[in-house]
C-alpha atoms as a PDB file:
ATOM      1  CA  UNK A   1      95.051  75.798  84.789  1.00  0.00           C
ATOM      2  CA  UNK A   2      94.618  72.086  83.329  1.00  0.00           C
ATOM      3  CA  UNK A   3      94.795  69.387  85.420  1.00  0.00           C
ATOM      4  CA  UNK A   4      98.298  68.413  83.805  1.00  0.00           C
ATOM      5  CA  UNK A   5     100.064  71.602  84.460  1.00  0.00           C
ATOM      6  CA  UNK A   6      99.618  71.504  87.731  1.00  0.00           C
ATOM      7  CA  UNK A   7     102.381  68.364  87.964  1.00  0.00           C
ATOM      8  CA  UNK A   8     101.936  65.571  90.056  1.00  0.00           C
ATOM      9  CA  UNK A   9     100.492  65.443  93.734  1.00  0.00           C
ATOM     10  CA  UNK A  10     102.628  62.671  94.955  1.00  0.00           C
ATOM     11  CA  UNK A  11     105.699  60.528  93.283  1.00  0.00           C
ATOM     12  CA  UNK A  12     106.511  57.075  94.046  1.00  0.00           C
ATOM     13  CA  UNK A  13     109.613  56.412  96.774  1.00  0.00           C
ATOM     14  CA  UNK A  14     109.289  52.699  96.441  1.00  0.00           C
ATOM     15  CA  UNK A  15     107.838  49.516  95.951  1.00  0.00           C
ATOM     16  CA  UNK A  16     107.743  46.451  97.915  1.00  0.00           C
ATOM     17  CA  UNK A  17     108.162  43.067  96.620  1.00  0.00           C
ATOM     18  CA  UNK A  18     107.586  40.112  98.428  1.00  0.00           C
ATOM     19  CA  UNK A  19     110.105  37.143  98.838  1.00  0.00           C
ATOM     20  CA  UNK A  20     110.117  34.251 100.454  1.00  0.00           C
ATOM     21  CA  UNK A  21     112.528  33.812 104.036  1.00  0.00           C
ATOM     22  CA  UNK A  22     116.095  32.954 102.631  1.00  0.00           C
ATOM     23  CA  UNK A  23     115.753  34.822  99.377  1.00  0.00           C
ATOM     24  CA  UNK A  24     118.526  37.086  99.639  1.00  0.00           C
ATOM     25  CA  UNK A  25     121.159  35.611  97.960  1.00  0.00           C
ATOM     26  CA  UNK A  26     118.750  34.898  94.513  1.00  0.00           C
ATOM     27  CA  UNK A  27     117.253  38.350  95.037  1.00  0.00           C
ATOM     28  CA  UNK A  28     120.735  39.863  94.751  1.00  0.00           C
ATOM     29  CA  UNK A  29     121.718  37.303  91.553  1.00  0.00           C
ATOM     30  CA  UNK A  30     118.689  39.001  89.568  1.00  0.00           C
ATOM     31  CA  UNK A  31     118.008  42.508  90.883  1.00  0.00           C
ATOM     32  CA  UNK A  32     121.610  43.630  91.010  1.00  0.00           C
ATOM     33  CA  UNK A  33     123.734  40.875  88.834  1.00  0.00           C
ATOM     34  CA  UNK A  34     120.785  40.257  85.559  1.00  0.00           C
ATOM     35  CA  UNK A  35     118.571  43.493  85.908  1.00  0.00           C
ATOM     36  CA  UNK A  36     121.841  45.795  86.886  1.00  0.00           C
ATOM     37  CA  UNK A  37     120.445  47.529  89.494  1.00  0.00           C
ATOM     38  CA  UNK A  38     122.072  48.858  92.935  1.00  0.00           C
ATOM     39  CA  UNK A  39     121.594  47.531  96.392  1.00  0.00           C
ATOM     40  CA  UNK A  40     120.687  49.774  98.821  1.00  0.00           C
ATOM     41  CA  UNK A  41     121.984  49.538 102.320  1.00  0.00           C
ATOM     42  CA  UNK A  42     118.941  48.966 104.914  1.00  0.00           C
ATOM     43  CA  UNK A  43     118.980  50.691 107.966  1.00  0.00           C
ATOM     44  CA  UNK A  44     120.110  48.986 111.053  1.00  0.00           C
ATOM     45  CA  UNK A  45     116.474  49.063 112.646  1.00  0.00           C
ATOM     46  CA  UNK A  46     115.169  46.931 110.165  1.00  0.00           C
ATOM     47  CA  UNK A  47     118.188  44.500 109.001  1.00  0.00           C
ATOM     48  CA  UNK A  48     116.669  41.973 111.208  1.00  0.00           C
ATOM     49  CA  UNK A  49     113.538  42.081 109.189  1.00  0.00           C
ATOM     50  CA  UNK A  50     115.858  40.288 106.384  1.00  0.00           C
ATOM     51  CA  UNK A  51     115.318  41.045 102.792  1.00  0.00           C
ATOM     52  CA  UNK A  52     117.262  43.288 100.437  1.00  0.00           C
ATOM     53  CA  UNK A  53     116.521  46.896  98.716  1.00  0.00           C
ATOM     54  CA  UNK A  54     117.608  48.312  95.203  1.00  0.00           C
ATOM     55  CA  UNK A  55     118.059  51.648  93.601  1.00  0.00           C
ATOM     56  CA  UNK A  56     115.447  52.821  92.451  1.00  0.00           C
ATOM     57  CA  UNK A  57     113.268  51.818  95.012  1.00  0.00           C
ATOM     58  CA  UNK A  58     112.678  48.161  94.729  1.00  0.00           C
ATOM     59  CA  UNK A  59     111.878  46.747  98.093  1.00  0.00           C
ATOM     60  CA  UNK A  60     112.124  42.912  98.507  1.00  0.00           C
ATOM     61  CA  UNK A  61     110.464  41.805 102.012  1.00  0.00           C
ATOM     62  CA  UNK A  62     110.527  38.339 103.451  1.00  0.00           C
ATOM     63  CA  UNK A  63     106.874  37.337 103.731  1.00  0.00           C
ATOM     64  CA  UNK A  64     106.925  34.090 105.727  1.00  0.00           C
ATOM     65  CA  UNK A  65     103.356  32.849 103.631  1.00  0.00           C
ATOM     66  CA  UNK A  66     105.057  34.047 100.480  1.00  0.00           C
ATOM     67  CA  UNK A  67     102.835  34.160  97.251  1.00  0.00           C
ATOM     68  CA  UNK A  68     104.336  35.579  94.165  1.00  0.00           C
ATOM     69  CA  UNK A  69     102.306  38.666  92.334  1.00  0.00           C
ATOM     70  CA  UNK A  70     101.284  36.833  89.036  1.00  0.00           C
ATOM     71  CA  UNK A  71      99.124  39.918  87.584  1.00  0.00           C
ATOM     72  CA  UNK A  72     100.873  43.155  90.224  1.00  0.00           C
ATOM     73  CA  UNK A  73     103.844  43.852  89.178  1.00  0.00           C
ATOM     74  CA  UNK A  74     106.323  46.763  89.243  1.00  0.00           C
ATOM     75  CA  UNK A  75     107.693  48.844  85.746  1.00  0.00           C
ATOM     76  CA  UNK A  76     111.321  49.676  86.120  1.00  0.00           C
ATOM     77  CA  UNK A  77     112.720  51.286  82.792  1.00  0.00           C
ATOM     78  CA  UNK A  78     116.031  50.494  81.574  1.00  0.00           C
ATOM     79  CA  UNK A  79     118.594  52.336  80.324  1.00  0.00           C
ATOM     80  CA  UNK A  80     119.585  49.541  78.076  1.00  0.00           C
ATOM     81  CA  UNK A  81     116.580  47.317  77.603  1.00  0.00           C
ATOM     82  CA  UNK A  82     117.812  45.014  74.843  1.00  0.00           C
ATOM     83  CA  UNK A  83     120.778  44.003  77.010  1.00  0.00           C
ATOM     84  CA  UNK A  84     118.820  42.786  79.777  1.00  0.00           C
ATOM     85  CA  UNK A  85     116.625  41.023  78.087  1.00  0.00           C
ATOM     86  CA  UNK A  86     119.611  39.002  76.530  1.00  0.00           C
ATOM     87  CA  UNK A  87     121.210  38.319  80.087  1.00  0.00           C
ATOM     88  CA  UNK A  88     117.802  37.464  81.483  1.00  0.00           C
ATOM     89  CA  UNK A  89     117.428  35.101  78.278  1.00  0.00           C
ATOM     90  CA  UNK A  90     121.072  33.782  79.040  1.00  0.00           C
ATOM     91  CA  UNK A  91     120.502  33.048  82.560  1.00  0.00           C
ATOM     92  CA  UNK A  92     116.820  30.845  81.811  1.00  0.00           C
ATOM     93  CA  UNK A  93     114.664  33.715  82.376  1.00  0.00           C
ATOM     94  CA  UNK A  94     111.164  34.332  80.710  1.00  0.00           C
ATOM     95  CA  UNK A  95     111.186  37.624  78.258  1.00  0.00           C
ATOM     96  CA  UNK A  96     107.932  38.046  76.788  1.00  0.00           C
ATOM     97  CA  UNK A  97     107.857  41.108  74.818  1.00  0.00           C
ATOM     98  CA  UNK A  98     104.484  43.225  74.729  1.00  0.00           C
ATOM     99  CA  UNK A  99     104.067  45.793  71.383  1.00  0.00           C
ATOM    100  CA  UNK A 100     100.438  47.340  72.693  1.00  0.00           C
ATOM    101  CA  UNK A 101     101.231  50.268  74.337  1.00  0.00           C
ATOM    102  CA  UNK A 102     102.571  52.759  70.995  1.00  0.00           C
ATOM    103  CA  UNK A 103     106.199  54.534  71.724  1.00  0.00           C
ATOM    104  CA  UNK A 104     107.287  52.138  74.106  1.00  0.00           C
ATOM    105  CA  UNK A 105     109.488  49.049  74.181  1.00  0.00           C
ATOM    106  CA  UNK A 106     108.996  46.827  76.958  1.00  0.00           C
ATOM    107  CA  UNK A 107     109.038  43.058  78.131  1.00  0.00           C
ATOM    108  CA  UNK A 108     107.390  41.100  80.819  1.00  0.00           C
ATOM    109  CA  UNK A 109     109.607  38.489  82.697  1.00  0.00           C
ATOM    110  CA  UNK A 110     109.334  37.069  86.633  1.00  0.00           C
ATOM    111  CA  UNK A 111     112.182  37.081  89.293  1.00  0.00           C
ATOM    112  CA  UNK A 112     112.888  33.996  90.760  1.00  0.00           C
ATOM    113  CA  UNK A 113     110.221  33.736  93.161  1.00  0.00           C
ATOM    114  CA  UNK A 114     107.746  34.383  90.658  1.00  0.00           C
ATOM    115  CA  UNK A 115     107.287  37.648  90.821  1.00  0.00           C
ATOM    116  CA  UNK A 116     105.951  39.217  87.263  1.00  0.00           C
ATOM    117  CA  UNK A 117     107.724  42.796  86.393  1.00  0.00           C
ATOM    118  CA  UNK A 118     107.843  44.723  83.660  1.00  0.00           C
ATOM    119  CA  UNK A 119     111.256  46.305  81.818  1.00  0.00           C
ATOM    120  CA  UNK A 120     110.587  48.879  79.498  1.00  0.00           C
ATOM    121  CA  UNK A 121     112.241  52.047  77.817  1.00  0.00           C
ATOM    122  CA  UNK A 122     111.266  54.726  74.996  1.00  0.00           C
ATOM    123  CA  UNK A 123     110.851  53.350  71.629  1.00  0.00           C
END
């Protein structure tokens, strides 16, 4: 059997992103209000810890020495690409498009801490 058949040996359950202390509010602004995606309720044991979660499995963590990821980054696809890329535009965002990977459409831009992700979907 080829390597490929066999399917994967391990998917991803999240990511963590870090933010720094008192992010919250501008976390939830981008994550849920410009990139449309769904908080996630954190369990009681660790609402202390602060930061917020999203569906599907974007993690942001309060990191008191925060330093944003200029190169790391996360790749959330989008079921409508174009139309966050015109609210991120809207709202002051960078959208730098990126045509090198053949059969897919994606677009790097930063959250407000600085944080570099990439948005894509099928071409």
């Amino acid at each position: 059997m080829a390597e490929r058949d066999r399917g994967p040996a391990a998917t991803l359950d999240h990511v963590q992103v870090a933010m720094p202390p008192g992010g919250e509010g501008a976390a939830r602004r981008f994550y849920a209000g410009l990139l449309g995606l769904a908080e996630i309720t954190k369990p009681d044991a660790l609402q202390a810890n602060g930061g917020v979660w999203f569906e599907p499995g974007v993690h942001l963590g309060v990191e008191s020495s925060f330093w944003p990821a200029k190169k790391a980054h996360p790749g959330l696809r989008l079921a409508d690409l174009d139309a966050v890329a015109a609210r991120l535009r809207a709202a002051g965002a960078d959208v730098e498009w990126d045509e090198r990977w053949p059969g897919v459409r994606r677009f790097y831009t930063h959250d407000p801490f600085g944080n570099r992700l990439e948005l894509l979907a099928d071409a």
